[in-house]
Protein backbone atom coordinates (compact mmCIF):
# COMPACT_ATOMS: atom_id res chain seq x y z
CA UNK A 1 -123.43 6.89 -139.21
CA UNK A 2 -127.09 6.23 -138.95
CA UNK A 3 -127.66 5.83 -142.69
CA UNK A 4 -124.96 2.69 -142.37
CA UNK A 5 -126.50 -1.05 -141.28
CA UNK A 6 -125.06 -4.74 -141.45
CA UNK A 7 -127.21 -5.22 -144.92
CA UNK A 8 -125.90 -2.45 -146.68
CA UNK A 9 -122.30 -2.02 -148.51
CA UNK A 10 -121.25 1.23 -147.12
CA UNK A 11 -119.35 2.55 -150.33
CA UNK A 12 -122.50 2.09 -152.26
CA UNK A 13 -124.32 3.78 -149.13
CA UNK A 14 -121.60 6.80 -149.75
CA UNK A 15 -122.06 6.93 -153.41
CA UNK A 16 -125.73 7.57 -153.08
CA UNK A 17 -125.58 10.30 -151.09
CA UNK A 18 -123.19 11.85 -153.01
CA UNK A 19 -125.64 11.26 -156.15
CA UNK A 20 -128.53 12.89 -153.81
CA UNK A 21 -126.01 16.09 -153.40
CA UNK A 22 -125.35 16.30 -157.30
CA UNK A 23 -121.36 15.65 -156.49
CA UNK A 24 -118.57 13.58 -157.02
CA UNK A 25 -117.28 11.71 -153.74
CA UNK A 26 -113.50 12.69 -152.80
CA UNK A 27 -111.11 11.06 -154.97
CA UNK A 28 -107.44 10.74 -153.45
CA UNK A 29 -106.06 9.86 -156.71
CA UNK A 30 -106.93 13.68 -157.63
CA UNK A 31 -105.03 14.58 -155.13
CA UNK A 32 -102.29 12.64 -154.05
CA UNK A 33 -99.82 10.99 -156.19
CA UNK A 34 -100.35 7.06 -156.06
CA UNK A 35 -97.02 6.03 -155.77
CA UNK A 36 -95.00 8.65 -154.19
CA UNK A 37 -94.85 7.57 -150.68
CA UNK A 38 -96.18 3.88 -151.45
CA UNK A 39 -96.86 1.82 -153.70
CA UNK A 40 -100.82 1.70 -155.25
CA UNK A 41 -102.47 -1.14 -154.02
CA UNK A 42 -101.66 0.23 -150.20
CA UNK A 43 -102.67 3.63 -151.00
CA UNK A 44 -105.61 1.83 -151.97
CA UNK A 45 -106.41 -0.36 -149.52
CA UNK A 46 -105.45 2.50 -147.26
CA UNK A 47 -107.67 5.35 -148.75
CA UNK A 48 -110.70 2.76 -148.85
CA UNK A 49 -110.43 2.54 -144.74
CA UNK A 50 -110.21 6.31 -144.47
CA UNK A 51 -112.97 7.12 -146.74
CA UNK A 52 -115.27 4.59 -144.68
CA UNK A 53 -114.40 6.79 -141.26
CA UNK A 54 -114.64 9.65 -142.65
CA UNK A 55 -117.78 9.30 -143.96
CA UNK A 56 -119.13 7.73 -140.79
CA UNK A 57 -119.03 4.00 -141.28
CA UNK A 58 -117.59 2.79 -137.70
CA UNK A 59 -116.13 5.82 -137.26
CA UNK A 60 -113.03 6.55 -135.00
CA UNK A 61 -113.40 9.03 -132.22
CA UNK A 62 -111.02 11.88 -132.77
CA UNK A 63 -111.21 13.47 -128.85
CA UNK A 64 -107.91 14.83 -127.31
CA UNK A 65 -107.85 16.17 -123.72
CA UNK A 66 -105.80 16.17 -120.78
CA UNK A 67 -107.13 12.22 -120.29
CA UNK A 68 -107.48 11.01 -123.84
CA UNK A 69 -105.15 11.85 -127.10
CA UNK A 70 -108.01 9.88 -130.01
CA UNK A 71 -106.45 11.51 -133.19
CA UNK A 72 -107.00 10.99 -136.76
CA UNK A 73 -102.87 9.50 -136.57
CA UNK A 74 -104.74 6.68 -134.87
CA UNK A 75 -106.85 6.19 -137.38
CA UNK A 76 -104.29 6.54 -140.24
CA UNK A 77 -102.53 3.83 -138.25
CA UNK A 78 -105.09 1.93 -137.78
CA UNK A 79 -105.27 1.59 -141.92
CA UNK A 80 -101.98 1.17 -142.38
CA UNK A 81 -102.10 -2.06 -140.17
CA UNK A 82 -105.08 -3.24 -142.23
CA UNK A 83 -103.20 -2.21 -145.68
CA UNK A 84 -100.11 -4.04 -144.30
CA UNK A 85 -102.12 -7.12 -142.68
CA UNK A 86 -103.51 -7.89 -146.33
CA UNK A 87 -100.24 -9.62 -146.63
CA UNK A 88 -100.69 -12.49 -144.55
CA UNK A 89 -103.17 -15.10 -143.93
CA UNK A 90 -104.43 -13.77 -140.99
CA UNK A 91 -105.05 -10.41 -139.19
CA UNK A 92 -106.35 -10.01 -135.89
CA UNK A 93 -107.83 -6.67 -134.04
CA UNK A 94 -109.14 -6.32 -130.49
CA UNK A 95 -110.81 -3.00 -132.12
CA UNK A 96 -113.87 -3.71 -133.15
CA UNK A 97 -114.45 -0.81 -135.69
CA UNK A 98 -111.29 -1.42 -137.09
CA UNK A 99 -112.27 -5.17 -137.45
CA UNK A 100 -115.57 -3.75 -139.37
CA UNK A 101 -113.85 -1.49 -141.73
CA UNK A 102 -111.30 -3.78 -142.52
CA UNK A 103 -114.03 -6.57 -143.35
CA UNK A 104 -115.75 -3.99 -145.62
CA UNK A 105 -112.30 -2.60 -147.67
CA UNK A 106 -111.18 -6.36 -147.80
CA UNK A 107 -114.50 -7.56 -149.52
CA UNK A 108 -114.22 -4.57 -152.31
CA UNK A 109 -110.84 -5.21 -152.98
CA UNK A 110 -111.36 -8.98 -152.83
CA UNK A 111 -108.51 -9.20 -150.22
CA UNK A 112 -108.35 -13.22 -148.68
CA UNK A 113 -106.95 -12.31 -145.32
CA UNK A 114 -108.86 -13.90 -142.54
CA UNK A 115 -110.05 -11.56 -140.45
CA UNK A 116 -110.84 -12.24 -136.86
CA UNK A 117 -111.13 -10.73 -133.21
CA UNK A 118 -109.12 -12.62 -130.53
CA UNK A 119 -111.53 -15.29 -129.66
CA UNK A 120 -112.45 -15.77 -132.92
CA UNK A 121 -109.23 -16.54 -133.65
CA UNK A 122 -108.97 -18.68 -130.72
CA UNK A 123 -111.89 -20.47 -131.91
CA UNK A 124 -110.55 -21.07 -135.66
CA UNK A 125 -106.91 -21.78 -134.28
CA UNK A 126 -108.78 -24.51 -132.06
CA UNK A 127 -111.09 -26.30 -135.09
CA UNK A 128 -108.23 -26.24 -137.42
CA UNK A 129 -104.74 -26.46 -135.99
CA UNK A 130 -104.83 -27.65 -132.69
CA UNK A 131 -104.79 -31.26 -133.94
CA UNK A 132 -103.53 -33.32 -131.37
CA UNK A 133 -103.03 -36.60 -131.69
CA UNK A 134 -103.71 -39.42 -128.66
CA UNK A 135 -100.45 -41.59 -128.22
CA UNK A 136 -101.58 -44.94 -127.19
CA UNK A 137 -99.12 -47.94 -125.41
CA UNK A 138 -97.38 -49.73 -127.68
């Protein structure tokens, strides 16, 4: 996770050490058929998140214990919410690695979903809806 920074695009980051090793990265689509289970542009999506953990970029903590249960379901939830999310307008995370990872597989796969954390959200909802309008006596 140390080779990852704000300034750098993480696949690209991924890619070049792959290069350094002399190897391909993991490809799901050598693996997994596309469309079997969903359709492509979730597996997609989907995959894009899970490569980013997996390789360290805001990675998930995968701990279980008699006080914590962090497994990789989590995490395979966690991009399923984001594949699903690129659906709407808006999605919104109290997680903040998810809210990373997300930003980064939405800006390769040129996804327009607005991305925010609560208060951001807040914030937005406030400048742009909240419109109120001042009744005066007639």
């Amino acid at each position: 996770s140390g080779h990852f920074n704000d300034k750098k695009n993480p696949y690209e980051v991924i890619q070049k050490a792959y290069q350094k090793l002399g190897t391909e990265p993991f490809n799901p689509d050598q693996y997994f058929d596309k469309n079997k289970n969903a359709p492509a542009w979730f597996n997609d999506l989907a995959n894009s998140y899970l490569i980013l953990d997996m390789h360290g970029y805001k990675a998930d903590t995968v701990k279980v214990n008699e006080k914590e249960s962090n497994t990789f379901k989590n995490t395979t939830e966690d991009a399923s919410h984001m594949a699903f999310a690129s659906l709407c307008d808006i999605y919104i995370t109290n997680d903040n690695k998810n809210y990373f990872k997300t930003q980064k597989v939405y800006d390769k796969y040129k996804v327009k979903t607005k991305v925010f954390k609560p208060q951001e959200f807040i914030n937005y909802y406030n400048k742009y809806f909240n419109n109120t309008i001042e009744q005066k006596d007639v």
